[in-house]
Every structure is written in structure tokens, then in C-alpha cells.
PDB file of N, CA and C in Angstrom:
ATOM      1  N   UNK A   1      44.681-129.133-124.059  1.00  0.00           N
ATOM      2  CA  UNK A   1      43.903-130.084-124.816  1.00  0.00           C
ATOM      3  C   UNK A   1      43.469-129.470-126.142  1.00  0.00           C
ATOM      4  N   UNK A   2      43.031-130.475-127.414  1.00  0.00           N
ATOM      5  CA  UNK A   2      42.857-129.740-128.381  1.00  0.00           C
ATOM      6  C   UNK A   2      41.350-129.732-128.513  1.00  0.00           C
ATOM      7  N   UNK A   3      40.914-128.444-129.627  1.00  0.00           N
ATOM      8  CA  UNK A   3      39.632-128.496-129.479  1.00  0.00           C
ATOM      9  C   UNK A   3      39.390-127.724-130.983  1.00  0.00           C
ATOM     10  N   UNK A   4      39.112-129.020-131.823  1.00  0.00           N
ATOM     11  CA  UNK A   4      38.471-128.999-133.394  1.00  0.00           C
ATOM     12  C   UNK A   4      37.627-129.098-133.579  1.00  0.00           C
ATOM     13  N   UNK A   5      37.017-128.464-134.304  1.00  0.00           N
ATOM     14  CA  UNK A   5      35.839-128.163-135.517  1.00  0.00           C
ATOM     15  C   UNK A   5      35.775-129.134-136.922  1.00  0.00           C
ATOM     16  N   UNK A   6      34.985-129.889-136.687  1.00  0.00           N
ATOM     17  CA  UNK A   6      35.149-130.757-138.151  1.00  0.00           C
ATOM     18  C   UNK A   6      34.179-130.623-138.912  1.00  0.00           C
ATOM     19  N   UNK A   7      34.249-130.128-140.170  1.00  0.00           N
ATOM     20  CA  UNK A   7      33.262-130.402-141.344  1.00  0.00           C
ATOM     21  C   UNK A   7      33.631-131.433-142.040  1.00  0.00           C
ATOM     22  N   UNK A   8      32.431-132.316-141.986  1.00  0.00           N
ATOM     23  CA  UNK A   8      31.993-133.865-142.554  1.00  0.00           C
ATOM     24  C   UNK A   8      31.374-133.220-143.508  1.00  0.00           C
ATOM     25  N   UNK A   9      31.587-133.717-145.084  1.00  0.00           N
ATOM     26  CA  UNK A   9      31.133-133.824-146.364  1.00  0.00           C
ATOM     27  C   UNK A   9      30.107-134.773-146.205  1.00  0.00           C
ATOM     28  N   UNK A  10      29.357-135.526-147.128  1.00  0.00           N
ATOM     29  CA  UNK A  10      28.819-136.459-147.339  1.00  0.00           C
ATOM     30  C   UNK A  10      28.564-136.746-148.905  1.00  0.00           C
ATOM     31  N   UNK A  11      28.579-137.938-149.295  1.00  0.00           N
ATOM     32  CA  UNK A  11      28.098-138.007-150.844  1.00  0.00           C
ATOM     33  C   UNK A  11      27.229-137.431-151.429  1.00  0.00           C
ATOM     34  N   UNK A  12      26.222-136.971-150.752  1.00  0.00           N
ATOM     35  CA  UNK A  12      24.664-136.254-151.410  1.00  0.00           C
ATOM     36  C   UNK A  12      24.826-134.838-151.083  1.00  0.00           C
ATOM     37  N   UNK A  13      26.179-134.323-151.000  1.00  0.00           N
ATOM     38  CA  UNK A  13      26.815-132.707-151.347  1.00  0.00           C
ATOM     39  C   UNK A  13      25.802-132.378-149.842  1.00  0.00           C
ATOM     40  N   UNK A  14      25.750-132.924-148.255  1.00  0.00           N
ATOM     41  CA  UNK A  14      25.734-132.225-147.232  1.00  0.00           C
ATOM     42  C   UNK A  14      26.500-132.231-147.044  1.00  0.00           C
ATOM     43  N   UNK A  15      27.077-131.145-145.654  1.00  0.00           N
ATOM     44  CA  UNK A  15      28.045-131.173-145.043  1.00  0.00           C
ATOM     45  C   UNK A  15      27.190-131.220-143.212  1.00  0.00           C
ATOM     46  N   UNK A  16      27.923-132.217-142.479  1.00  0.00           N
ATOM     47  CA  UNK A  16      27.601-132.052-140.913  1.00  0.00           C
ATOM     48  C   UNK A  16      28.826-131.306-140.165  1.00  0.00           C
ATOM     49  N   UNK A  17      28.667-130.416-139.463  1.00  0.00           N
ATOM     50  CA  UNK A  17      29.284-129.742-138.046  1.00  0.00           C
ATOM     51  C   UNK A  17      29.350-130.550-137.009  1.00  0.00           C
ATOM     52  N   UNK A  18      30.769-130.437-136.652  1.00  0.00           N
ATOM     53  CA  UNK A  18      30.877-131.158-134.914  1.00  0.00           C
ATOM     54  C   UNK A  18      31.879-130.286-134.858  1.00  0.00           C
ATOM     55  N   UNK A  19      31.774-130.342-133.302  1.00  0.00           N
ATOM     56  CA  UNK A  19      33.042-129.878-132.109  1.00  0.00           C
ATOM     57  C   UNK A  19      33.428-131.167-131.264  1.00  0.00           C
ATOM     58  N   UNK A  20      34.986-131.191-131.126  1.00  0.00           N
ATOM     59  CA  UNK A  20      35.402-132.221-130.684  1.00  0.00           C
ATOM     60  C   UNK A  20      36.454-131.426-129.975  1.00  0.00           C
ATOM     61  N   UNK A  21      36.569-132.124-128.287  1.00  0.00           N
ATOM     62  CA  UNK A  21      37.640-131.445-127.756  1.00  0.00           C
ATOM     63  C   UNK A  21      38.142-132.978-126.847  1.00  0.00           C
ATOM     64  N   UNK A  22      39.318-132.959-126.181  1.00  0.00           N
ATOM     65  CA  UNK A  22      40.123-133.457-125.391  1.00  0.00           C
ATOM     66  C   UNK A  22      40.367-135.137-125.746  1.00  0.00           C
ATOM     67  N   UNK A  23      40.031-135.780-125.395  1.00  0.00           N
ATOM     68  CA  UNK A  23      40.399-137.496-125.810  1.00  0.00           C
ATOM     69  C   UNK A  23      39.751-137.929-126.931  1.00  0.00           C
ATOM     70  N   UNK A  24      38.528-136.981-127.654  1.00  0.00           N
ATOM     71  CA  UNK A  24      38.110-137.504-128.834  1.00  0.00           C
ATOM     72  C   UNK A  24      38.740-137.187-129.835  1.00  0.00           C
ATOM     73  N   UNK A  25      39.689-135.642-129.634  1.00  0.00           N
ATOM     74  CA  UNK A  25      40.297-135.278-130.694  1.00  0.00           C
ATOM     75  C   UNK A  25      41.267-135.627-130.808  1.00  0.00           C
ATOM     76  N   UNK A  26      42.058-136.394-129.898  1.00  0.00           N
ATOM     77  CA  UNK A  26      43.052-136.690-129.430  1.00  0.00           C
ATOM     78  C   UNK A  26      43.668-137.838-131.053  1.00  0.00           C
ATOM     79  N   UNK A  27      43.168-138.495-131.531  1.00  0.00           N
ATOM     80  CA  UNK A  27      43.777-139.368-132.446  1.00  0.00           C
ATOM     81  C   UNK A  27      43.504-138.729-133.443  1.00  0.00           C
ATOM     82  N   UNK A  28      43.135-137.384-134.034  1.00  0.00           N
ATOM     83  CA  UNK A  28      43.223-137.050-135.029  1.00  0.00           C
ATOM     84  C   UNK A  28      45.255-135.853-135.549  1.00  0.00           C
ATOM     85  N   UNK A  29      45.404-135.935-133.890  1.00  0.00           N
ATOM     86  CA  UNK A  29      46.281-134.614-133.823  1.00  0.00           C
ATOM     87  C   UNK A  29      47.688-135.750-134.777  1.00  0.00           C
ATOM     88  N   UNK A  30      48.452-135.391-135.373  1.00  0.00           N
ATOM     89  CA  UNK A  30      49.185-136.099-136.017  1.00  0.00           C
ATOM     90  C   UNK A  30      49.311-136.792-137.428  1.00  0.00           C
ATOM     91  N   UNK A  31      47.901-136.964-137.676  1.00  0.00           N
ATOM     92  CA  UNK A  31      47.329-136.639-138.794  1.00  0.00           C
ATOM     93  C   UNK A  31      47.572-136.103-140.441  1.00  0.00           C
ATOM     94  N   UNK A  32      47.807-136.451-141.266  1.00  0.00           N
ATOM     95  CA  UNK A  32      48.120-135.609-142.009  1.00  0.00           C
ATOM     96  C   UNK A  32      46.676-135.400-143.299  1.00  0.00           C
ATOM     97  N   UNK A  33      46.766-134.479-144.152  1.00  0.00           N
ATOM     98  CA  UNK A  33      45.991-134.547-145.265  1.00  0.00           C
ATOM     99  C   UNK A  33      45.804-135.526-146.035  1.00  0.00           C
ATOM    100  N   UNK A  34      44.997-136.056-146.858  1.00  0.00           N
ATOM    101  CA  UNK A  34      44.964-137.591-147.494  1.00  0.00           C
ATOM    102  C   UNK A  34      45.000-138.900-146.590  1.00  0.00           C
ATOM    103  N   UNK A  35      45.389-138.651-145.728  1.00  0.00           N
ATOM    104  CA  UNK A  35      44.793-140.086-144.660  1.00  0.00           C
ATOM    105  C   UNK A  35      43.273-140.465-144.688  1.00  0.00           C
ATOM    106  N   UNK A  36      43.083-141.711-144.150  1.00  0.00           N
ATOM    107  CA  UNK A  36      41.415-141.952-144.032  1.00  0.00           C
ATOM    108  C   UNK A  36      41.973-142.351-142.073  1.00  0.00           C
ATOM    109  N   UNK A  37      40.774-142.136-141.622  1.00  0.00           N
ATOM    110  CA  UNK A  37      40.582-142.515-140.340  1.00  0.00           C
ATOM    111  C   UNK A  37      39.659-143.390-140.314  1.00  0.00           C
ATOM    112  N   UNK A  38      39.240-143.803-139.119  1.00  0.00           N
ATOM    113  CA  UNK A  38      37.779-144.344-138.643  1.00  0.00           C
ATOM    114  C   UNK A  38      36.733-143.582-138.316  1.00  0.00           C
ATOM    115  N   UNK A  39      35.626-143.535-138.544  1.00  0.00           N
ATOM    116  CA  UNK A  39      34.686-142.280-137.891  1.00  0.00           C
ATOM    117  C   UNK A  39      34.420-142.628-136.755  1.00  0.00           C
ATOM    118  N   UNK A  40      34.328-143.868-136.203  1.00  0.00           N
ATOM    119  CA  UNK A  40      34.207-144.342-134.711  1.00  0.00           C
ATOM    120  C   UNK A  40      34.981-143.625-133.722  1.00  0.00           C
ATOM    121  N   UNK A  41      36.277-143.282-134.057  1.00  0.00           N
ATOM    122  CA  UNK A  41      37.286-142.674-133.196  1.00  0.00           C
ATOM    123  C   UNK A  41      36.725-141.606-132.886  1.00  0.00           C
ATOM    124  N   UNK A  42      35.747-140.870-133.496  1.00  0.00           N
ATOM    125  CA  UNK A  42      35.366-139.718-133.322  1.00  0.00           C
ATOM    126  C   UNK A  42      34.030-139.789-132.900  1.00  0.00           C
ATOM    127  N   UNK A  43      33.166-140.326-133.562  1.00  0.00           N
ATOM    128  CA  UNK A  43      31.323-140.523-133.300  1.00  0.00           C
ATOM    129  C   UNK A  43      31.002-140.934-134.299  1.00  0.00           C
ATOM    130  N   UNK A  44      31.833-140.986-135.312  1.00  0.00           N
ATOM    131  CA  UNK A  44      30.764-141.661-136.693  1.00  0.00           C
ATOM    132  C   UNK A  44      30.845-142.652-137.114  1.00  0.00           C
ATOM    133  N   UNK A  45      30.072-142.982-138.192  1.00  0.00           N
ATOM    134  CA  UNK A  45      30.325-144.488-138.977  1.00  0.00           C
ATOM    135  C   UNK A  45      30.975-144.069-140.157  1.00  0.00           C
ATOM    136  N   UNK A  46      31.628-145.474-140.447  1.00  0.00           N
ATOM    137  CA  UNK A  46      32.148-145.465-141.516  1.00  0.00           C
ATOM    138  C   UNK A  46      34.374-144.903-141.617  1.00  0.00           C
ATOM    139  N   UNK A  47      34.203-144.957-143.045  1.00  0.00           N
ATOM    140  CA  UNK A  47      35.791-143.833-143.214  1.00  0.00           C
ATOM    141  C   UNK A  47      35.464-142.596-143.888  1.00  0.00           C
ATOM    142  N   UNK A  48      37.098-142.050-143.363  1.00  0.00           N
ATOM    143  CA  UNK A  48      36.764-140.375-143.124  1.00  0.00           C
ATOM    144  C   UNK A  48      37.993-139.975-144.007  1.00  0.00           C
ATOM    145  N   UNK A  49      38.335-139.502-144.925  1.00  0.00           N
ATOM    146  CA  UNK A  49      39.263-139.049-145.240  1.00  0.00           C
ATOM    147  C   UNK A  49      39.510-137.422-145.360  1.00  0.00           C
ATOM    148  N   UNK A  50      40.956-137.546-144.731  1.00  0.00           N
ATOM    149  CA  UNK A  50      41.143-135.383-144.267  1.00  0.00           C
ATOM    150  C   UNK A  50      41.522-134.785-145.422  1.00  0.00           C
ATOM    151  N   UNK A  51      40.671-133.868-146.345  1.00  0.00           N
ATOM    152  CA  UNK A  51      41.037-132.856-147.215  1.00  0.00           C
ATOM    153  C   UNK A  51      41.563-131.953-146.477  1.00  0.00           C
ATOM    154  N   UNK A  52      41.287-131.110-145.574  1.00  0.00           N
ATOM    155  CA  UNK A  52      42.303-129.870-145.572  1.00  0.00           C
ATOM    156  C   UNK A  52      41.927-129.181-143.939  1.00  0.00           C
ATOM    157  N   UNK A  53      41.624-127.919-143.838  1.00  0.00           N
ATOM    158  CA  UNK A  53      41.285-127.146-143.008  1.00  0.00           C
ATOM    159  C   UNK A  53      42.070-125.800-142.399  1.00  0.00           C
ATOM    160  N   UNK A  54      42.105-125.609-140.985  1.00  0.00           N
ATOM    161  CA  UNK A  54      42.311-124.321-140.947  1.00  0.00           C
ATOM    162  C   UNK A  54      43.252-124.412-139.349  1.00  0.00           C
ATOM    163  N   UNK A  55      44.630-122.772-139.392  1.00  0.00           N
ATOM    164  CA  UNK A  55      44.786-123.140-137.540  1.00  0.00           C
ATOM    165  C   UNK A  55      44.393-121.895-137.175  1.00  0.00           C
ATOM    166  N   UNK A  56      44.343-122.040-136.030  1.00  0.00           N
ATOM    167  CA  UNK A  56      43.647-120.965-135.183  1.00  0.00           C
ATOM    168  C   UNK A  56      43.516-119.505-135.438  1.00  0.00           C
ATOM    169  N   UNK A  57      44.203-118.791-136.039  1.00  0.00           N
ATOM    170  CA  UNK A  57      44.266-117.925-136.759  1.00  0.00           C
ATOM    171  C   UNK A  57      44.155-117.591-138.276  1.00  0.00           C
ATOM    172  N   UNK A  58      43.478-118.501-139.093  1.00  0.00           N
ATOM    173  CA  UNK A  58      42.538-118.557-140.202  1.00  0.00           C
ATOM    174  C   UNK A  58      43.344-119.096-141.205  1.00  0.00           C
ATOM    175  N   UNK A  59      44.514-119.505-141.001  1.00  0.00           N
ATOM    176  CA  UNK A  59      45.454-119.704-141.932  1.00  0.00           C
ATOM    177  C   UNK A  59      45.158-121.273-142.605  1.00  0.00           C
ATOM    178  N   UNK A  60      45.275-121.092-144.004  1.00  0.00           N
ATOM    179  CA  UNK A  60      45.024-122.840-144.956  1.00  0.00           C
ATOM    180  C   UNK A  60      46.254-123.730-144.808  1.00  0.00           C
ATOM    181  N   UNK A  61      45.590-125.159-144.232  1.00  0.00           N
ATOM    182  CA  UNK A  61      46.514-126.091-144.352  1.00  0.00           C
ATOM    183  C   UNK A  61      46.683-126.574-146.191  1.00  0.00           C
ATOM    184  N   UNK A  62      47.719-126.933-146.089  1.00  0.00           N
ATOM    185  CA  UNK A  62      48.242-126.937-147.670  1.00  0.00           C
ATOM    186  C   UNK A  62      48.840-128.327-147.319  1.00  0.00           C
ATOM    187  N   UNK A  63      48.397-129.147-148.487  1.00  0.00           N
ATOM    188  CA  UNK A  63      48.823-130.644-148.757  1.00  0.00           C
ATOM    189  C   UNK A  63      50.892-130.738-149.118  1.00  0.00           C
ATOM    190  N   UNK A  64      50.999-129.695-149.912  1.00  0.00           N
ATOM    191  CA  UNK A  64      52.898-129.996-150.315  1.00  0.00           C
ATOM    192  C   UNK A  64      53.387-128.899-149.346  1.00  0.00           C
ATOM    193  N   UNK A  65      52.807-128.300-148.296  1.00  0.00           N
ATOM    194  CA  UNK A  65      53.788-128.109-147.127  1.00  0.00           C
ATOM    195  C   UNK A  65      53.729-129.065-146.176  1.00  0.00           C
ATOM    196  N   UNK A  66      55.326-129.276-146.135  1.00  0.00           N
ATOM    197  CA  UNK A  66      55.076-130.728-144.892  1.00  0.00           C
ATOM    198  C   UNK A  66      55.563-130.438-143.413  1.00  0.00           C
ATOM    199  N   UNK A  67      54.441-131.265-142.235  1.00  0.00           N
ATOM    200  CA  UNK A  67      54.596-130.997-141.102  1.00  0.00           C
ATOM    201  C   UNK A  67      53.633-130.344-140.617  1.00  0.00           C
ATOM    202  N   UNK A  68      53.676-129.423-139.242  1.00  0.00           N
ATOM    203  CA  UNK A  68      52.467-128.672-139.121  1.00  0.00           C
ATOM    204  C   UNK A  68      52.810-127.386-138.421  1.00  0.00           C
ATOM    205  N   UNK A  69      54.225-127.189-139.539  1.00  0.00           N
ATOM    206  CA  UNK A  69      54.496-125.354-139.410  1.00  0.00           C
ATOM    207  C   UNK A  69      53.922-124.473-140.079  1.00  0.00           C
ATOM    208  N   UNK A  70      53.773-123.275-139.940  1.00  0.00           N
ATOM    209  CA  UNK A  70      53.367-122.320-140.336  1.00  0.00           C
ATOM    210  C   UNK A  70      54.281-121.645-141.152  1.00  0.00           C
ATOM    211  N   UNK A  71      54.403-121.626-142.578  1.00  0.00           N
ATOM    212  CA  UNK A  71      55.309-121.019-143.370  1.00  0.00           C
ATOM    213  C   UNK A  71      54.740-119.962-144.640  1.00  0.00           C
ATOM    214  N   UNK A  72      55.729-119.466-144.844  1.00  0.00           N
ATOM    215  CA  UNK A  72      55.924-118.464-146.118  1.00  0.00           C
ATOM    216  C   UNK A  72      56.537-119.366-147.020  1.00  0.00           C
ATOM    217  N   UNK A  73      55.338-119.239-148.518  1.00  0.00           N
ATOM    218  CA  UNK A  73      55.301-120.106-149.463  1.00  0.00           C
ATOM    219  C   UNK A  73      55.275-119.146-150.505  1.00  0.00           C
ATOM    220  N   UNK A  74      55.976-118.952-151.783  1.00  0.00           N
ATOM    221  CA  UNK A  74      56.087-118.425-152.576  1.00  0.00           C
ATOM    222  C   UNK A  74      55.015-119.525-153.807  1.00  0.00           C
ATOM    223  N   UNK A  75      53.654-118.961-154.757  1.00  0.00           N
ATOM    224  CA  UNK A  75      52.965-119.597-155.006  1.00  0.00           C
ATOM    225  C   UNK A  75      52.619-118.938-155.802  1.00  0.00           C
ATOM    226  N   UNK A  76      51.744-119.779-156.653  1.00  0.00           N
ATOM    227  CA  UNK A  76      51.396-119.188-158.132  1.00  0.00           C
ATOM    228  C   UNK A  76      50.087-119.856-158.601  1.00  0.00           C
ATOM    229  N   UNK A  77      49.244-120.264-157.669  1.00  0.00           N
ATOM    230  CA  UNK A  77      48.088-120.829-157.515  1.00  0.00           C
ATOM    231  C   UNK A  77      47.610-121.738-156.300  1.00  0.00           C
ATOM    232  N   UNK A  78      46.524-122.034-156.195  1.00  0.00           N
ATOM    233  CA  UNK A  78      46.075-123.158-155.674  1.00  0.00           C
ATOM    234  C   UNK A  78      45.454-122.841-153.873  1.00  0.00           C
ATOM    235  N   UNK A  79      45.113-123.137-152.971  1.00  0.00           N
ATOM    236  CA  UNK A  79      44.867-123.166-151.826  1.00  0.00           C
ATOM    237  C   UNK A  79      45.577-121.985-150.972  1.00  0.00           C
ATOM    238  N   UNK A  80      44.615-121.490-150.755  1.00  0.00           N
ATOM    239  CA  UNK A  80      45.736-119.876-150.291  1.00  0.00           C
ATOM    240  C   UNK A  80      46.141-118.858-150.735  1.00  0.00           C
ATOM    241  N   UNK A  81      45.817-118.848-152.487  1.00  0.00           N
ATOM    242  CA  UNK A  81      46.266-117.962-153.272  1.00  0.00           C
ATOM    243  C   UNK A  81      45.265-118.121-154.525  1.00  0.00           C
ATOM    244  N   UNK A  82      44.741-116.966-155.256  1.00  0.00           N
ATOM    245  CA  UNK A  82      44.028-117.254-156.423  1.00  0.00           C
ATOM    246  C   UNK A  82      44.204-115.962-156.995  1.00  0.00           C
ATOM    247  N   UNK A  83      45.522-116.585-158.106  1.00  0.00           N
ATOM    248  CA  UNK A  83      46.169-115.375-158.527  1.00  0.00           C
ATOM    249  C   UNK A  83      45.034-114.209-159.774  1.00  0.00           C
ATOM    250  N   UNK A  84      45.236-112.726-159.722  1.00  0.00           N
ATOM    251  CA  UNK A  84      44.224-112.250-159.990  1.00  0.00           C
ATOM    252  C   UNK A  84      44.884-112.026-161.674  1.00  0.00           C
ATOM    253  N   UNK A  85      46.550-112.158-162.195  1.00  0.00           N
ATOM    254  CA  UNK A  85      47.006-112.209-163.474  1.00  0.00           C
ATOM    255  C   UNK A  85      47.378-113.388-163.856  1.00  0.00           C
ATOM    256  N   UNK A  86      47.636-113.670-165.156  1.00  0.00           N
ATOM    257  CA  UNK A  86      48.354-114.916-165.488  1.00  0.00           C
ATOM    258  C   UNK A  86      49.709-114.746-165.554  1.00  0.00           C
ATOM    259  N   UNK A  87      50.701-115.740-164.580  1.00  0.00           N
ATOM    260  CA  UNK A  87      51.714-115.978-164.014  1.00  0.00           C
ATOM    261  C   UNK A  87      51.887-115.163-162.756  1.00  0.00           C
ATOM    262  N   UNK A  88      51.498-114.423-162.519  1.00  0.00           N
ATOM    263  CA  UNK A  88      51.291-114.067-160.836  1.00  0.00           C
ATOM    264  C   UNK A  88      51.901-114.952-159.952  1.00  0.00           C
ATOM    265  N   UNK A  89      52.812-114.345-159.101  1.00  0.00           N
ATOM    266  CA  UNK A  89      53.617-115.316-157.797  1.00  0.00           C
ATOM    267  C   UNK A  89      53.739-114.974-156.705  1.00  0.00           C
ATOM    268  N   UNK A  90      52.903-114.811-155.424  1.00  0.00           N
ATOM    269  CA  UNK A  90      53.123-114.076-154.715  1.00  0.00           C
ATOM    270  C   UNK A  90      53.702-115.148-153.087  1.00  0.00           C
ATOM    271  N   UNK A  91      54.299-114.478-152.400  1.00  0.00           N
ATOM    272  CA  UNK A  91      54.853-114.944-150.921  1.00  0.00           C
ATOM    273  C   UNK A  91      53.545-115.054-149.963  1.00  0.00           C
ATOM    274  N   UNK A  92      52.731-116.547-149.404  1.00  0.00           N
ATOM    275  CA  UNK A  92      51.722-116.149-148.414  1.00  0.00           C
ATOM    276  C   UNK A  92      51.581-117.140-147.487  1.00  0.00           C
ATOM    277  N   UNK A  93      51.317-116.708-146.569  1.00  0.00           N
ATOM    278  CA  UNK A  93      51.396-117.879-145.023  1.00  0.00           C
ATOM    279  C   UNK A  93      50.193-118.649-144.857  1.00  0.00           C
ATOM    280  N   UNK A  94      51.144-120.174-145.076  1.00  0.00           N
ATOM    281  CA  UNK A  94      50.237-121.221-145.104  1.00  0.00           C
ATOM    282  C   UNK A  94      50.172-122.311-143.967  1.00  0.00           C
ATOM    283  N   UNK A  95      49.558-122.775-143.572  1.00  0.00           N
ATOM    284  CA  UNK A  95      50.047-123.966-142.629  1.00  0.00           C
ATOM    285  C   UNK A  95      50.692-125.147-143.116  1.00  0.00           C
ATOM    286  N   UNK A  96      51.558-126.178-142.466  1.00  0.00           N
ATOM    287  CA  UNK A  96      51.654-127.194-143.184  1.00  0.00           C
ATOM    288  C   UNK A  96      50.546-128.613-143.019  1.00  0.00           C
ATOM    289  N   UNK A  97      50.461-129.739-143.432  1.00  0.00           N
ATOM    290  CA  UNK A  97      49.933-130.978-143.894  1.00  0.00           C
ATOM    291  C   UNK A  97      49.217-131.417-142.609  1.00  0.00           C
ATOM    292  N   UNK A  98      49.813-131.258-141.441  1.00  0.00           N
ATOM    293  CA  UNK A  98      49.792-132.078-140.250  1.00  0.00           C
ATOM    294  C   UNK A  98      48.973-131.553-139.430  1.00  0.00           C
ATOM    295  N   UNK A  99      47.999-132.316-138.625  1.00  0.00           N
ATOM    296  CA  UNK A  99      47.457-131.650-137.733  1.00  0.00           C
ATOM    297  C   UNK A  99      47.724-131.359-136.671  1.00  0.00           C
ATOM    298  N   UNK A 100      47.602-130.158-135.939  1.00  0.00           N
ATOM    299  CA  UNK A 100      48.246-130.063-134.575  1.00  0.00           C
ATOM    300  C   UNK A 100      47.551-129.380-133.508  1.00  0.00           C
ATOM    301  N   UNK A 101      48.171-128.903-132.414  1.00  0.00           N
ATOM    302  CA  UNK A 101      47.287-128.488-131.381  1.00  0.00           C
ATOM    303  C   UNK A 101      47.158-127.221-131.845  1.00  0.00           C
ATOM    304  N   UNK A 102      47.509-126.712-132.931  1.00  0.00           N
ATOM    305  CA  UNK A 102      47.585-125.194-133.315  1.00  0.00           C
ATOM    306  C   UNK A 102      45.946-125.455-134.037  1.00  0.00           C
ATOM    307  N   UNK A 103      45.782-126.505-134.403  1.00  0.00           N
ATOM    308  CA  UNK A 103      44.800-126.348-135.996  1.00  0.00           C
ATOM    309  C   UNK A 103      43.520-126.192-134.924  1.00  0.00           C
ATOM    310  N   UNK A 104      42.704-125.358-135.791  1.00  0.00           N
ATOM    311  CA  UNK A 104      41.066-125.292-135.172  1.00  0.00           C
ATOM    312  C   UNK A 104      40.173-125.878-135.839  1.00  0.00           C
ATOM    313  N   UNK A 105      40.220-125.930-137.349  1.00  0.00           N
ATOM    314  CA  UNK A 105      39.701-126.987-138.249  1.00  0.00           C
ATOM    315  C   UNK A 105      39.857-127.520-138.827  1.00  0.00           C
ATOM    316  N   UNK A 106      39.132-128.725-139.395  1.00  0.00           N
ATOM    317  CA  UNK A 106      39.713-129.951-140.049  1.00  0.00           C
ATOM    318  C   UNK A 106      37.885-130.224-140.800  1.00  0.00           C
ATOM    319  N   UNK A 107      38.615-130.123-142.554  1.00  0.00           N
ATOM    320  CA  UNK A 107      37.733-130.773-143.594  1.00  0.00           C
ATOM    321  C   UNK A 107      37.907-131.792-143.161  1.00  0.00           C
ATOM    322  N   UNK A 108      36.492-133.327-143.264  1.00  0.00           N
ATOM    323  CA  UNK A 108      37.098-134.209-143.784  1.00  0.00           C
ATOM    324  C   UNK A 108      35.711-134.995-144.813  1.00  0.00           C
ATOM    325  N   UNK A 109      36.228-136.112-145.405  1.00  0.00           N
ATOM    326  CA  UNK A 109      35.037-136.664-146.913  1.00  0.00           C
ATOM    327  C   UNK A 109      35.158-137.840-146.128  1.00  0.00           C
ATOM    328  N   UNK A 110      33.559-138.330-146.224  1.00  0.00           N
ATOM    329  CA  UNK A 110      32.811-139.388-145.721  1.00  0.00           C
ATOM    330  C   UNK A 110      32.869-140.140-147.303  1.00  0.00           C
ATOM    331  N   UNK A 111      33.800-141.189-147.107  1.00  0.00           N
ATOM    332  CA  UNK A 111      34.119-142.174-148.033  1.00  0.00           C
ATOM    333  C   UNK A 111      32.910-143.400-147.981  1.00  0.00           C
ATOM    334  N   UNK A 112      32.541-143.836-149.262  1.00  0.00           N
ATOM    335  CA  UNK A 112      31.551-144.918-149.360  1.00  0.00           C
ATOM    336  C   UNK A 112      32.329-146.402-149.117  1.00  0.00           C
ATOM    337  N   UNK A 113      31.739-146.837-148.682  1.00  0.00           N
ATOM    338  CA  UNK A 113      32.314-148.591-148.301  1.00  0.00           C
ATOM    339  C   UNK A 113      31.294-149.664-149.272  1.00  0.00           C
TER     340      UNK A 113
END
């Protein structure tokens, strides 16, 4: 069974903590980045949309890797990498887009209605 960690944003720059394991997490697994959900599916109100997060071994899900493998990405900025020269490119292991039973956390933004 899976068992995620979600950080909820909110408009007024909080963030709320939950743990979610087995049939609640269950409709998030498949998931990709930029989706909105329901917060009901989970416990909340409102929509939820997934920025990003993490799998079990600390690694960043990345929006233009697709799926929810774990790969070597050759990169030159952005999520996973914050290059320390200008043009800097280095090879680093990222997760891909999708959520899976691997992932342990999941950003997501509490959208206004």
C-alpha cells in the first residue's frame, strides 16, 4: 500500500502537513504534475493542484521527465540542479512526472474557486 506525505500550500503563503496511507492515497498514485484533483478524495475542500515532490529516497520529481522512472538527466538548471557557473551541465538523478508507489511526497497548491 502507498503511504504519502502531502504538503498543502495555501493562498496566505501557509503550508498544512498530512499523511495519507492505503485507499486514501490510492487516487492520487497515477497522477501526474500539473493535474488538479479534488481535495475531497483526500480530506479537503476545494481543488488541489500537484507541483512536484519527492520518492523515497530523496530524489526530485521533475515535470519534463515523463512517467515515474527514476533517471539520469543531463541538465543545466532548474529542479535538481542549481548550477554553481554559467553554462554548467551536469548528469543527476531525477524522478519522473508520475506518481507512484515509489514516491513518499507530493507538493500540492490549494487553488481558489
Amino acid at each position: 500500500m502507498a503511504k504519502l506525505k502531502l504538503s498543502v500550500s495555501t493562498s496566505d503563503g501557509k503550508t498544512q502537513n498530512l499523511e495519507i496511507e492505503g485507499p486514501k492515497a490510492q487516487p492520487l498514485i497515477g497522477k501526474r504534475i500539473g493535474e488538479t484533483i479534488d481535495g475531497a478524495t483526500i480530506g479537503l475542500q476545494g481543488k488541489l493542484e500537484i507541483t512536484g515532490g519527492s520518492d523515497k529516497d530523496g530524489f526530485p520529481m521533475r515535470k519534463d521527465v515523463h512517467g515515474g522512472i527514476r533517471a539520469g538527466v543531463l541538465m543545466t538548471e532548474g529542479v535538481g540542479f542549481h548550477p554553481k557557473e554559467k553554462g554548467e551541465r551536469r548528469r543527476r538523478r531525477v524522478r519522473g512526472n508520475t506518481i507512484t508507489e515509489d514516491t513518499a511526497q507530493v507538493n500540492l497548491k490549494a487553488l481558489q474557486t
